[in-house]
N, C-alpha and C. Protein backbone atom coordinates (compact mmCIF):
# COMPACT_ATOMS: atom_id res chain seq x y z
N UNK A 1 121.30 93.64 141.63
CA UNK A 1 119.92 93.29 141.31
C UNK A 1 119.67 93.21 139.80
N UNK A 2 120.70 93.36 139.43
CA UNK A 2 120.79 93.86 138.01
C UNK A 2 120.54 92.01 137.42
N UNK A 3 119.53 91.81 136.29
CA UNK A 3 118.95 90.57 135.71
C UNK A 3 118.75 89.79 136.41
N UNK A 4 118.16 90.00 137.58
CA UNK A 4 117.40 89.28 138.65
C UNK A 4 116.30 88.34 138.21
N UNK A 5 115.66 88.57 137.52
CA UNK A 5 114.30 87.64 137.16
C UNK A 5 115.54 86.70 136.39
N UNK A 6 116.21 87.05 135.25
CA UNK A 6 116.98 85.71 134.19
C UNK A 6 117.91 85.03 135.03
N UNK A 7 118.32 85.62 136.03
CA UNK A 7 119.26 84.68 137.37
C UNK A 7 118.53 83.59 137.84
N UNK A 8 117.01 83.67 138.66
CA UNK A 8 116.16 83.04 139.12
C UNK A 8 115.64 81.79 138.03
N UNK A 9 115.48 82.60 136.69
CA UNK A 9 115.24 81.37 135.53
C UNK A 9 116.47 80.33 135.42
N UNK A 10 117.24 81.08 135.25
CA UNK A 10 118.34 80.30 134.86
C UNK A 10 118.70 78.92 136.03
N UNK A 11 118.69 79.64 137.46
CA UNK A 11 118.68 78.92 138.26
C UNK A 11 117.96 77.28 138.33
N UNK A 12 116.50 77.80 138.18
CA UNK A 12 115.58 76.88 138.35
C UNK A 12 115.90 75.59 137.04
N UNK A 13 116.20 76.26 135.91
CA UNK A 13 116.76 75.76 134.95
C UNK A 13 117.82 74.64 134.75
N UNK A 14 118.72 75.21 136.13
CA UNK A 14 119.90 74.51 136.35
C UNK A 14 119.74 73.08 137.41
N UNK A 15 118.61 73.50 138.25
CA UNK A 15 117.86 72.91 139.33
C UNK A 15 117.61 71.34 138.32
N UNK A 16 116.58 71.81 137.79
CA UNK A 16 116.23 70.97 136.79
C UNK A 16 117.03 70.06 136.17
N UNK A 17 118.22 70.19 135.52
CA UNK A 17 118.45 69.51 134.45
C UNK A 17 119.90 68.73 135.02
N UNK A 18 120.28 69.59 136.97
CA UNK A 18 121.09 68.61 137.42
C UNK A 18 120.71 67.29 137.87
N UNK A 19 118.78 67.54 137.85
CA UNK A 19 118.29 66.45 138.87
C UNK A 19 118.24 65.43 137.84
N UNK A 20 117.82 65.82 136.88
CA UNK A 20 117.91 64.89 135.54
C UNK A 20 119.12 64.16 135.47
N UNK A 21 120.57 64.59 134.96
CA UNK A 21 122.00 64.14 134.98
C UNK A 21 121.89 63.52 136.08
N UNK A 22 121.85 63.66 137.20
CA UNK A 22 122.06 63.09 138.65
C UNK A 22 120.92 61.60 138.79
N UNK A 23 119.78 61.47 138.65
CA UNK A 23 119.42 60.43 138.12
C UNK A 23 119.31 59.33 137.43
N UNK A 24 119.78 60.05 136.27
CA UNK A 24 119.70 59.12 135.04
C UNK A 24 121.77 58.36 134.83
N UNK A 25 122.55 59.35 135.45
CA UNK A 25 124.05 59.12 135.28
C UNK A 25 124.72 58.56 136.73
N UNK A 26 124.70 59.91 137.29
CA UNK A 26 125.31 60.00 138.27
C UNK A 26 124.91 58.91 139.10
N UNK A 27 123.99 58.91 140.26
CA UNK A 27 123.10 58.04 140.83
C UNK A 27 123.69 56.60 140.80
N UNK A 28 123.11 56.05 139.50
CA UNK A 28 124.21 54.72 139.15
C UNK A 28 125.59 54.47 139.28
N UNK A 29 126.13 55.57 139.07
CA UNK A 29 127.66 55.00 139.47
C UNK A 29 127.87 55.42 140.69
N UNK A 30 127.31 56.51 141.86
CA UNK A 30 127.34 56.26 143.83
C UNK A 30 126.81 54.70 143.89
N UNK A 31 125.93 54.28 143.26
CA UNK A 31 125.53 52.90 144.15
C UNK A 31 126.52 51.80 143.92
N UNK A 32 127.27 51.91 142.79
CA UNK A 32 128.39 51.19 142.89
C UNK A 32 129.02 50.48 143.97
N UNK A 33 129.35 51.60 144.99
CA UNK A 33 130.02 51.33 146.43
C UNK A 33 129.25 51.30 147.33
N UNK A 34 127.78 51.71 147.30
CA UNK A 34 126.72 51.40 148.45
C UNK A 34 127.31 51.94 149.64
N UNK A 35 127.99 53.22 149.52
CA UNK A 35 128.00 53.87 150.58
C UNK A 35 127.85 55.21 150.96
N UNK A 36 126.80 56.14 149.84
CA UNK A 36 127.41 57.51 150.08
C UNK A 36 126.08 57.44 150.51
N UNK A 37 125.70 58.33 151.82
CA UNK A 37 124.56 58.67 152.24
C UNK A 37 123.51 60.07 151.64
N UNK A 38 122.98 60.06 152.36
CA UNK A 38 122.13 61.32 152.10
C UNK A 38 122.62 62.87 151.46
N UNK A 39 123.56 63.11 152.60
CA UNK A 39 124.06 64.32 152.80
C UNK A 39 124.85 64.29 151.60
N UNK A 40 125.91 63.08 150.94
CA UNK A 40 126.87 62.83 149.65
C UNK A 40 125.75 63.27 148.68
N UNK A 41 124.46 62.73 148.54
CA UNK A 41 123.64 63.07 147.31
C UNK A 41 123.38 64.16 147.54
N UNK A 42 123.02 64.82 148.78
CA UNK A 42 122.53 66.04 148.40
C UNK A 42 123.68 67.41 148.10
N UNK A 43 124.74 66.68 148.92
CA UNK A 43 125.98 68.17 148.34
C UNK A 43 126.50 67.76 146.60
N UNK A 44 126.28 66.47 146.70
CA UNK A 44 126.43 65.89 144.76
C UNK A 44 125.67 66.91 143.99
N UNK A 45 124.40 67.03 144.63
CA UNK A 45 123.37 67.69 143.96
C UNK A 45 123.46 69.44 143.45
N UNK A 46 123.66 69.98 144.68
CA UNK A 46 124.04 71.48 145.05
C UNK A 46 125.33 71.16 144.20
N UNK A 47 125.92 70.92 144.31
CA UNK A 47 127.76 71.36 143.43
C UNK A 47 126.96 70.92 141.56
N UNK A 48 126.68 70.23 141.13
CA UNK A 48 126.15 70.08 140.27
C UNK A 48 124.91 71.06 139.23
N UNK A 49 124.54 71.04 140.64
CA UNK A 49 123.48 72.37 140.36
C UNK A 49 124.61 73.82 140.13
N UNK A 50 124.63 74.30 140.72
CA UNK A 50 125.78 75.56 140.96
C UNK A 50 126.51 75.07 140.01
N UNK A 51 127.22 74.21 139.00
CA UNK A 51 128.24 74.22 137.96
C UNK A 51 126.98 74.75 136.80
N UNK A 52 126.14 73.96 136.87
CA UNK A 52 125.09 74.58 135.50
C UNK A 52 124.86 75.92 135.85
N UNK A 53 124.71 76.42 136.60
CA UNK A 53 123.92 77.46 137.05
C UNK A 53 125.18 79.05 136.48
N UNK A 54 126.44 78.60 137.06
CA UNK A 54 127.21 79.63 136.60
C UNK A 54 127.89 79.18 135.42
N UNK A 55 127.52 78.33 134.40
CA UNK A 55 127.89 78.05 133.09
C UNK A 55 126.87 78.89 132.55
N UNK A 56 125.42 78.71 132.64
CA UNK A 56 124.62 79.12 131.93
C UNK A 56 124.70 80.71 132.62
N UNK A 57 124.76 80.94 133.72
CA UNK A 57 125.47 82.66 133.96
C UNK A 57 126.02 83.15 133.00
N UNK A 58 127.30 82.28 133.31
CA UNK A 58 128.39 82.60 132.06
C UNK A 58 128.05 83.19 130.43
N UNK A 59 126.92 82.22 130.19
CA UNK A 59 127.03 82.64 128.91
C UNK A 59 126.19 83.81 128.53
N UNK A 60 124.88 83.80 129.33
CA UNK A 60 123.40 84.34 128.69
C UNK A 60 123.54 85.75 129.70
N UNK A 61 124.00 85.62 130.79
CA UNK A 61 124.05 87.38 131.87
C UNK A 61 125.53 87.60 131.18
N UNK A 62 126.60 87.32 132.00
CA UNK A 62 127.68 87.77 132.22
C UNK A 62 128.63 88.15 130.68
N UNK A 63 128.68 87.23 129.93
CA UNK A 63 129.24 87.29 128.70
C UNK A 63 130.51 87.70 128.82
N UNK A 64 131.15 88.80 129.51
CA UNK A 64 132.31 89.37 129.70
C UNK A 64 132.87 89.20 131.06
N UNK A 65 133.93 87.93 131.13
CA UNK A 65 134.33 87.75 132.45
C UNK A 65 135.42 87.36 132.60
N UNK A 66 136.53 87.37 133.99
CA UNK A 66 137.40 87.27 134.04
C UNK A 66 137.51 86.40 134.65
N UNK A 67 138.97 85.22 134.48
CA UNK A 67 139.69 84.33 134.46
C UNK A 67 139.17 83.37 136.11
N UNK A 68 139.83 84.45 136.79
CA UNK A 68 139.61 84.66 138.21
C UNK A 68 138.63 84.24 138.59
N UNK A 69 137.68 84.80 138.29
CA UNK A 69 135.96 84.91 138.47
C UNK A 69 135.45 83.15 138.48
N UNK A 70 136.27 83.21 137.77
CA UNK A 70 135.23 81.77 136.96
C UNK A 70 136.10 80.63 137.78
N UNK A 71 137.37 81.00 138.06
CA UNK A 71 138.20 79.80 139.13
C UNK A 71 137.82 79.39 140.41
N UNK A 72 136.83 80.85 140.62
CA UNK A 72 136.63 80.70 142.38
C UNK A 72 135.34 80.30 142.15
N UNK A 73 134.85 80.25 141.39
CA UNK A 73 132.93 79.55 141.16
C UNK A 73 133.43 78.26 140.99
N UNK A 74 134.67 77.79 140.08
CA UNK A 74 134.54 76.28 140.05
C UNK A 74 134.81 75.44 141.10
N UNK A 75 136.02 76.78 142.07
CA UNK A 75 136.57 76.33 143.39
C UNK A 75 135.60 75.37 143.89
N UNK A 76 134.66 76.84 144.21
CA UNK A 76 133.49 76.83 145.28
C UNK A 76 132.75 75.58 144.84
N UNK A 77 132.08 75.12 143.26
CA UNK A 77 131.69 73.59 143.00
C UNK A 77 132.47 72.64 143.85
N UNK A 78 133.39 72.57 143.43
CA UNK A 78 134.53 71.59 143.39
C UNK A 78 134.71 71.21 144.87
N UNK A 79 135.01 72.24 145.96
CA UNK A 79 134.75 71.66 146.93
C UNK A 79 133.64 71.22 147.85
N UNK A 80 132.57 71.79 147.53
CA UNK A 80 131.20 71.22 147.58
C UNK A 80 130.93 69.30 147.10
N UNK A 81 131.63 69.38 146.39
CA UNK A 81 131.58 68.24 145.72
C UNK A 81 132.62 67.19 146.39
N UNK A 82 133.41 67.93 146.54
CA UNK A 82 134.72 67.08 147.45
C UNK A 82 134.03 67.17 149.08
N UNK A 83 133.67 67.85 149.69
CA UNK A 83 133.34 67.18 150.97
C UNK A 83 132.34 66.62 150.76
N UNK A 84 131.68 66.23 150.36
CA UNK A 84 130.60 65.26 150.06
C UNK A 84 131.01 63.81 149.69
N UNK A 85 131.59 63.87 149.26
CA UNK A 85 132.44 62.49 148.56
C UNK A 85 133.41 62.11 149.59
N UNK A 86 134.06 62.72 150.40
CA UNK A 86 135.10 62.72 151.63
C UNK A 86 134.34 62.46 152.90
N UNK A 87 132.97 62.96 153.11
CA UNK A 87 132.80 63.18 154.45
C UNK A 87 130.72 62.23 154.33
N UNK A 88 130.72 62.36 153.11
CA UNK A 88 129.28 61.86 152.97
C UNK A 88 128.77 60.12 153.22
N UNK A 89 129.13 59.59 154.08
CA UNK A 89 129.20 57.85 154.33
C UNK A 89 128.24 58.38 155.46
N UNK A 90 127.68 56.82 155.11
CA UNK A 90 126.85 55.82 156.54
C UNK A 90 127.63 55.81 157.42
N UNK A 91 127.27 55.90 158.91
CA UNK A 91 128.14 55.96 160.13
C UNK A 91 127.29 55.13 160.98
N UNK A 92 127.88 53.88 161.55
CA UNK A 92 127.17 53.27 162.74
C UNK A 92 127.96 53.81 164.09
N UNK A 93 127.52 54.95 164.88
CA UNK A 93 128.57 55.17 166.06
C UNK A 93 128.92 53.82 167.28
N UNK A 94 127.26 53.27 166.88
CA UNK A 94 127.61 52.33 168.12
C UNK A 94 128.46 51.20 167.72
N UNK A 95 129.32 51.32 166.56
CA UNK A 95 130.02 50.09 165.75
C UNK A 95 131.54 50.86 166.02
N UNK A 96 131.62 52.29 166.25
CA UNK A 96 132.49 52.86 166.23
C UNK A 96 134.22 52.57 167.32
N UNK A 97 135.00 52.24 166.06
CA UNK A 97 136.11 51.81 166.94
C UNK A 97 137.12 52.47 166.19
N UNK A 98 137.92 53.44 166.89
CA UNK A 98 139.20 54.56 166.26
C UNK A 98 140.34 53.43 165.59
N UNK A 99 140.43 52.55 166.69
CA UNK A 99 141.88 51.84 165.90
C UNK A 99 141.65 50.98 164.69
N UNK A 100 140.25 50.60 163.90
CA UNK A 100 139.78 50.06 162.76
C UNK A 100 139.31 51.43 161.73
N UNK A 101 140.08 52.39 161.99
CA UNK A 101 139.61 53.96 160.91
C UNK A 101 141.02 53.93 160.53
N UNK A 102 141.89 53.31 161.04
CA UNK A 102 143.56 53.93 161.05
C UNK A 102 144.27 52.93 160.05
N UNK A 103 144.74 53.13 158.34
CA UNK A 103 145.29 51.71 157.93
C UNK A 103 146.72 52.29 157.60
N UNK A 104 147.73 51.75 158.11
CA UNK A 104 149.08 52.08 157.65
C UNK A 104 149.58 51.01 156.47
N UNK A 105 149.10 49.99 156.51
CA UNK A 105 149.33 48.99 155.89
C UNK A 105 149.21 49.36 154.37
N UNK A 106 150.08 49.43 152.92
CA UNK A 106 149.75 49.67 151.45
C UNK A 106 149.15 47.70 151.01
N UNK A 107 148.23 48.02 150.50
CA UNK A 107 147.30 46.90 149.56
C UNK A 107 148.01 47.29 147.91
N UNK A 108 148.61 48.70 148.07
CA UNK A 108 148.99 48.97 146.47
C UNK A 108 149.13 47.75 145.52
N UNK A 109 150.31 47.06 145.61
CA UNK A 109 150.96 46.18 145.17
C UNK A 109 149.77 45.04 144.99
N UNK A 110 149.32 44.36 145.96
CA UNK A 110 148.21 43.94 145.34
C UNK A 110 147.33 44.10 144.51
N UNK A 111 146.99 45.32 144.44
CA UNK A 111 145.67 45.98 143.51
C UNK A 111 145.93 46.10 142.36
N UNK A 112 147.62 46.36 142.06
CA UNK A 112 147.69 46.43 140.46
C UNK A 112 148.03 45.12 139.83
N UNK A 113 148.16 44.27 140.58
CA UNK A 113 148.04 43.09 139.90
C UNK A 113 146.59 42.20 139.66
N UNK A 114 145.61 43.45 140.48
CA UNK A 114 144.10 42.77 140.05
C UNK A 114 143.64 43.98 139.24
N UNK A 115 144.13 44.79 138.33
CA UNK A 115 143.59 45.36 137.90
C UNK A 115 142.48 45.03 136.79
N UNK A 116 142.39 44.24 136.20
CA UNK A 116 140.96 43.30 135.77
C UNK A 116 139.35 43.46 136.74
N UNK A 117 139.99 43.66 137.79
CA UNK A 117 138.48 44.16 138.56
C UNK A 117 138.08 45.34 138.10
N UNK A 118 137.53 45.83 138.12
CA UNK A 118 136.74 47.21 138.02
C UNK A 118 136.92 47.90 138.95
N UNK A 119 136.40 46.90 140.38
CA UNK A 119 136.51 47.95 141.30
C UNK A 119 137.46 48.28 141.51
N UNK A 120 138.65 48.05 141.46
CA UNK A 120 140.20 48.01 141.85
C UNK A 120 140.49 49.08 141.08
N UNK A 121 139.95 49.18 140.32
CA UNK A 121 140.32 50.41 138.36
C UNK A 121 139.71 51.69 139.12
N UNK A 122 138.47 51.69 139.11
CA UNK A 122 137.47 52.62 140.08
C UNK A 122 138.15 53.27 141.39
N UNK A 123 138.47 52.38 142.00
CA UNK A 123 139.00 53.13 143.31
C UNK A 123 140.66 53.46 142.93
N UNK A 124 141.64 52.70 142.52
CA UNK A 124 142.80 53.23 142.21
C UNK A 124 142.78 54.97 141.38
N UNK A 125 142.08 54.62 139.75
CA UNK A 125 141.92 55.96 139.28
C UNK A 125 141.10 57.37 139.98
N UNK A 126 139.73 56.66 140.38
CA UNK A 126 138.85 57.38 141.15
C UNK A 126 140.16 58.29 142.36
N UNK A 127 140.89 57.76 142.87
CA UNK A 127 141.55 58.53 143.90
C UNK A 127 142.19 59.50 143.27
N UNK A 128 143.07 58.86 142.25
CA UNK A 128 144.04 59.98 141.80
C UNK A 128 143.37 61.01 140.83
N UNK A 129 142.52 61.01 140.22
CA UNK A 129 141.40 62.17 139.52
C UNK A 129 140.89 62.87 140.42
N UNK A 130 140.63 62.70 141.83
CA UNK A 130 139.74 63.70 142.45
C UNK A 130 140.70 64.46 143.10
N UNK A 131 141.59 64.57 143.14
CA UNK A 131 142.57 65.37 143.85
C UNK A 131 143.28 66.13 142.42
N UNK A 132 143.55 66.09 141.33
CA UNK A 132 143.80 66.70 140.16
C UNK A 132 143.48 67.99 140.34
N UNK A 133 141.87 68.31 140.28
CA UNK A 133 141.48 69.90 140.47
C UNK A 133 142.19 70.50 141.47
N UNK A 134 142.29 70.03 142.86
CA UNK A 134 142.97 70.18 144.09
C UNK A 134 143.70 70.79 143.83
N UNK A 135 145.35 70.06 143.43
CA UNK A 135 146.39 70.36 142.88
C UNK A 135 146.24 71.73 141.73
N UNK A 136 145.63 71.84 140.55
CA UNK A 136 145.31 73.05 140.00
C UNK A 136 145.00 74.08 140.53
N UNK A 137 144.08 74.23 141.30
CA UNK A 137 143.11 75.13 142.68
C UNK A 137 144.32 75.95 142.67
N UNK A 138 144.92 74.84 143.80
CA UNK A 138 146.40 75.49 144.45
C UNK A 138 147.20 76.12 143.68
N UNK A 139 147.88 75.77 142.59
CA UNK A 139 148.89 76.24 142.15
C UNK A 139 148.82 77.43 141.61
N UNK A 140 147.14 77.63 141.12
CA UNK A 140 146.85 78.78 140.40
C UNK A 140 146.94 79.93 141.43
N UNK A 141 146.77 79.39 142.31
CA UNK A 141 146.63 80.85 143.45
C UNK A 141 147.62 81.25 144.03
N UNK A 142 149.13 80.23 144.53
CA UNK A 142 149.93 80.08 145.08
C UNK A 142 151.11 79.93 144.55
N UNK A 143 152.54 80.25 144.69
CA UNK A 143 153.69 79.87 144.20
C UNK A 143 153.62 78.16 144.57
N UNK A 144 154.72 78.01 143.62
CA UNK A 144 154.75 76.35 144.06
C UNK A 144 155.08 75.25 144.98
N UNK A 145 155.65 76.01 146.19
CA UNK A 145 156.37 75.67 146.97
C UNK A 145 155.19 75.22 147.98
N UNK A 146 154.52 76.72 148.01
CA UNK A 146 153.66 76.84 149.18
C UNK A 146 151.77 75.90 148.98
N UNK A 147 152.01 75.84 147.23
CA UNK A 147 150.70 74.81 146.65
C UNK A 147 151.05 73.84 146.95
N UNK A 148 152.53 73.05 147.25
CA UNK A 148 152.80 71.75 147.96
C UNK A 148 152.91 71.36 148.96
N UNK A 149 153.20 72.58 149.90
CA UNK A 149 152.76 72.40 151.45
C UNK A 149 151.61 72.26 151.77
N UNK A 150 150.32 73.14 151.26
CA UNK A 150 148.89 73.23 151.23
C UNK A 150 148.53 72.27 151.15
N UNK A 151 149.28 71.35 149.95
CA UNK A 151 147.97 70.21 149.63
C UNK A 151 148.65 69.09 150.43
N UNK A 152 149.74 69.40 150.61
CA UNK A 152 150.00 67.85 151.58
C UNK A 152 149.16 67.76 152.86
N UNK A 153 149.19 69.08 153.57
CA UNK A 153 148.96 69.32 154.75
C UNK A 153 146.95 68.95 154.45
N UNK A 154 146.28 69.91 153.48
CA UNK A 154 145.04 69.21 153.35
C UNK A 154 144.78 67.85 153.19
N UNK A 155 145.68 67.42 152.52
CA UNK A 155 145.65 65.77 152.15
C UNK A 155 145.58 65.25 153.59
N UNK A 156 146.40 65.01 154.24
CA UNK A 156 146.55 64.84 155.55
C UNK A 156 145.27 65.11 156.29
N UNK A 157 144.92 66.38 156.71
CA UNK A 157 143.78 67.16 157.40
C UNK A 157 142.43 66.35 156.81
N UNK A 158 141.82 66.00 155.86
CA UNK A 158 141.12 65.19 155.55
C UNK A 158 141.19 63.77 155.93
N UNK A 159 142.25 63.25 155.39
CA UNK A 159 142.41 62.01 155.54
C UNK A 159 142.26 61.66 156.86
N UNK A 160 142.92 62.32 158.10
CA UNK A 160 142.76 62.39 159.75
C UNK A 160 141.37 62.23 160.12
N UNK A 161 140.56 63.79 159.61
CA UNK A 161 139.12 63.82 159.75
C UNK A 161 138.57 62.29 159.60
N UNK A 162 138.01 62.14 158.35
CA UNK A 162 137.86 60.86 157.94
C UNK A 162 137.47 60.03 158.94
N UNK A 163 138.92 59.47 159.63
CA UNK A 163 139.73 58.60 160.63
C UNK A 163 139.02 58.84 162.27
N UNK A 164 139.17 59.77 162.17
CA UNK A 164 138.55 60.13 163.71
C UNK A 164 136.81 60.77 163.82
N UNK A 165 136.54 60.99 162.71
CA UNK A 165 135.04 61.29 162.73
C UNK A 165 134.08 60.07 162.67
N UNK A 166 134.97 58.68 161.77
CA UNK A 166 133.69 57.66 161.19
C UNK A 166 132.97 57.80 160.44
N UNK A 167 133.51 58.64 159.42
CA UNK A 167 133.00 59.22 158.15
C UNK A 167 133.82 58.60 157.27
N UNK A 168 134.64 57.86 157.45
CA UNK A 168 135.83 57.18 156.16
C UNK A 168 136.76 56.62 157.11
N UNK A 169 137.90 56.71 156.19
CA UNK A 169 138.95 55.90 156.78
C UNK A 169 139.95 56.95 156.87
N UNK A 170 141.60 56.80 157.38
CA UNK A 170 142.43 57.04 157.18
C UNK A 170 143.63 56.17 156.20
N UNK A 171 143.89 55.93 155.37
CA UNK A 171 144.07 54.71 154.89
C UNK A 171 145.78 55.58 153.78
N UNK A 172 146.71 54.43 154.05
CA UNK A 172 147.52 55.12 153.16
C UNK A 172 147.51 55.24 151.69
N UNK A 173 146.84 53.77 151.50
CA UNK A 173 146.90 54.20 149.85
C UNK A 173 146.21 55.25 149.27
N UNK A 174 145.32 55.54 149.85
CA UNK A 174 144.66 56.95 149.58
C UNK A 174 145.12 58.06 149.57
N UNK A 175 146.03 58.38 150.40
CA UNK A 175 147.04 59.41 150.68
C UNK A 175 148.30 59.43 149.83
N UNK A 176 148.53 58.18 149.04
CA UNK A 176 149.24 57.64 147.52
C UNK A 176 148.85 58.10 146.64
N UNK A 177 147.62 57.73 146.72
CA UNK A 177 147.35 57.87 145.08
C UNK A 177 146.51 60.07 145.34
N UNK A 178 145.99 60.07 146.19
CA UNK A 178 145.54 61.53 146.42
C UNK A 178 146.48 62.21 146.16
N UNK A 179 147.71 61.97 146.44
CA UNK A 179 149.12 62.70 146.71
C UNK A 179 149.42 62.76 144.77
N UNK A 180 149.32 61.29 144.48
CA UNK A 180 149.93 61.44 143.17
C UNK A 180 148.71 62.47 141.74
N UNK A 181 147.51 62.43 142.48
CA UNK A 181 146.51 63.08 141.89
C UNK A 181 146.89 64.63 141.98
N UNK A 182 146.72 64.97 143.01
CA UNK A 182 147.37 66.60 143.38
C UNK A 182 148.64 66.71 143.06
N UNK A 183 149.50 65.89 143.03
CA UNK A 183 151.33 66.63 142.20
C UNK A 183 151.02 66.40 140.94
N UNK A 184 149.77 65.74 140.12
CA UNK A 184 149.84 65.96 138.60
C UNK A 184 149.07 67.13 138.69
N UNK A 185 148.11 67.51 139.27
CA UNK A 185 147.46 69.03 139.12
C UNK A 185 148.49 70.03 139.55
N UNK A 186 148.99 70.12 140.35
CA UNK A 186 150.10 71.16 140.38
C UNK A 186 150.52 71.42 139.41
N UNK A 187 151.28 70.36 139.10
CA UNK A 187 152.29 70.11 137.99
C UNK A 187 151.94 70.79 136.65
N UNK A 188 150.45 70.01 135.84
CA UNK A 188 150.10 70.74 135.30
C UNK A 188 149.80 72.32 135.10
N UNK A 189 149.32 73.17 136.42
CA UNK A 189 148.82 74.50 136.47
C UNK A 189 150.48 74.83 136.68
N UNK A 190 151.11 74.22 137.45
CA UNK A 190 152.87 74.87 136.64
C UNK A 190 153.27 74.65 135.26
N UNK A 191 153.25 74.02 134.92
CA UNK A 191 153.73 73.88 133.12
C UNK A 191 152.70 75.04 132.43
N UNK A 192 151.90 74.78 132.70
CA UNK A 192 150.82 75.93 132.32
C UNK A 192 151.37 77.41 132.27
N UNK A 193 151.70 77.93 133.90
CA UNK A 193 151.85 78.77 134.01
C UNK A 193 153.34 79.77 133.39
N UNK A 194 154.14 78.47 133.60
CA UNK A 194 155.32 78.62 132.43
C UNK A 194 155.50 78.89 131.06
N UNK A 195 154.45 78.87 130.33
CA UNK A 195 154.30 78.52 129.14
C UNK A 195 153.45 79.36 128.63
N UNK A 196 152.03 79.48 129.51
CA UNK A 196 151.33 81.17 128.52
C UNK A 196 151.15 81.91 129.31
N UNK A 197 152.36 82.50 130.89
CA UNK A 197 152.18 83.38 131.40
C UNK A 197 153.22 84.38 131.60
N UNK A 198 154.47 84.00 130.90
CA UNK A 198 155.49 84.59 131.23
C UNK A 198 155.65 85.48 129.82
């Protein structure tokens, strides 16, 4: 209970100034793809909110904190933010057909030879950046073996969902470039850990 009233300020504070960012920034680049629904803006919102909220924690209550502490608050953003972006689409059920959720087929090869589109830039990079933290998450918590089983197997477990809910797709290049997003976050929180932990 301890700085209860400056928690509540701070909060409202944070309330505030995500709705602002989220308007004026964010907002514009979801409509891009004209597909994230309601529920995408509003967990956009909450993970956004909650990153200000325990930054400004961070600085003005807490002041003295550990490593740990602050990994599992960004966790907790981070995947707030990731099922929203994963699971937050328009769904027509009565349009709903399982074997048009399922793409085995790679477009890769095509796409980097249109890389001049935007959108092609957007969705190629867009994939492999959002799985980055992923990959970090993991490694920090886990030996490395077992942060690469995790994230394949999540990679997968999402990507399925997706597929069989009508919330997205199952699609391989996604599972490409997601894959190559999460083995550079590993990768990184291993070099890391090599280097200023031993």
């Amino acid at each position: 209970m301890k700085y209860i009233y400056a928690r509540i300020l701070l909060f409202v504070i944070a309330i505030l100034t995500s709705n602002f960012i989220n308007v004026y920034f964010i907002d514009s680049l979801l409509n891009i793809f004209h597909i994230m629904s309601f529920i995408a803006l509003l967990l956009n919102r909450v993970s956004l909110a909650l990153f200000i909220y325990f930054t400004f924690e961070m600085i003005f209550i807490l002041r003295k904190y550990q490593l740990k502490d602050i990994t599992m608050k960004l966790f907790l953003v981070y995947m707030i933010w990731l099922i929203g972006l994963l699971f937050g689409r328009f769904t027509n059920l009565s349009q709903y057909n399982l074997d048009n959720h399922f793409n085995f087929h790679s477009f890769l090869p095509l796409w980097i030879h249109n890389l001049n589109n935007p959108l092609v830039r957007y969705y190629i990079i867009g994939n492999i950046l959002v799985y980055i933290p992923f990959g970090v998450f993991l490694r920090y918590y886990k030996n490395l073996i077992y942060s690469l089983l995790y994230f394949i197997l999540m990679v997968l477990f999402f990507e399925t969902l997706q597929g069989v809910t009508n919330l997205g797709y199952f699609d391989i290049d996604d599972l490409l470039l997601n894959g190559i997003g999460g083995l550079f976050g590993i990768g990184l929180m291993h070099l890391y850990k090599k280097i200023f932990t031993q």
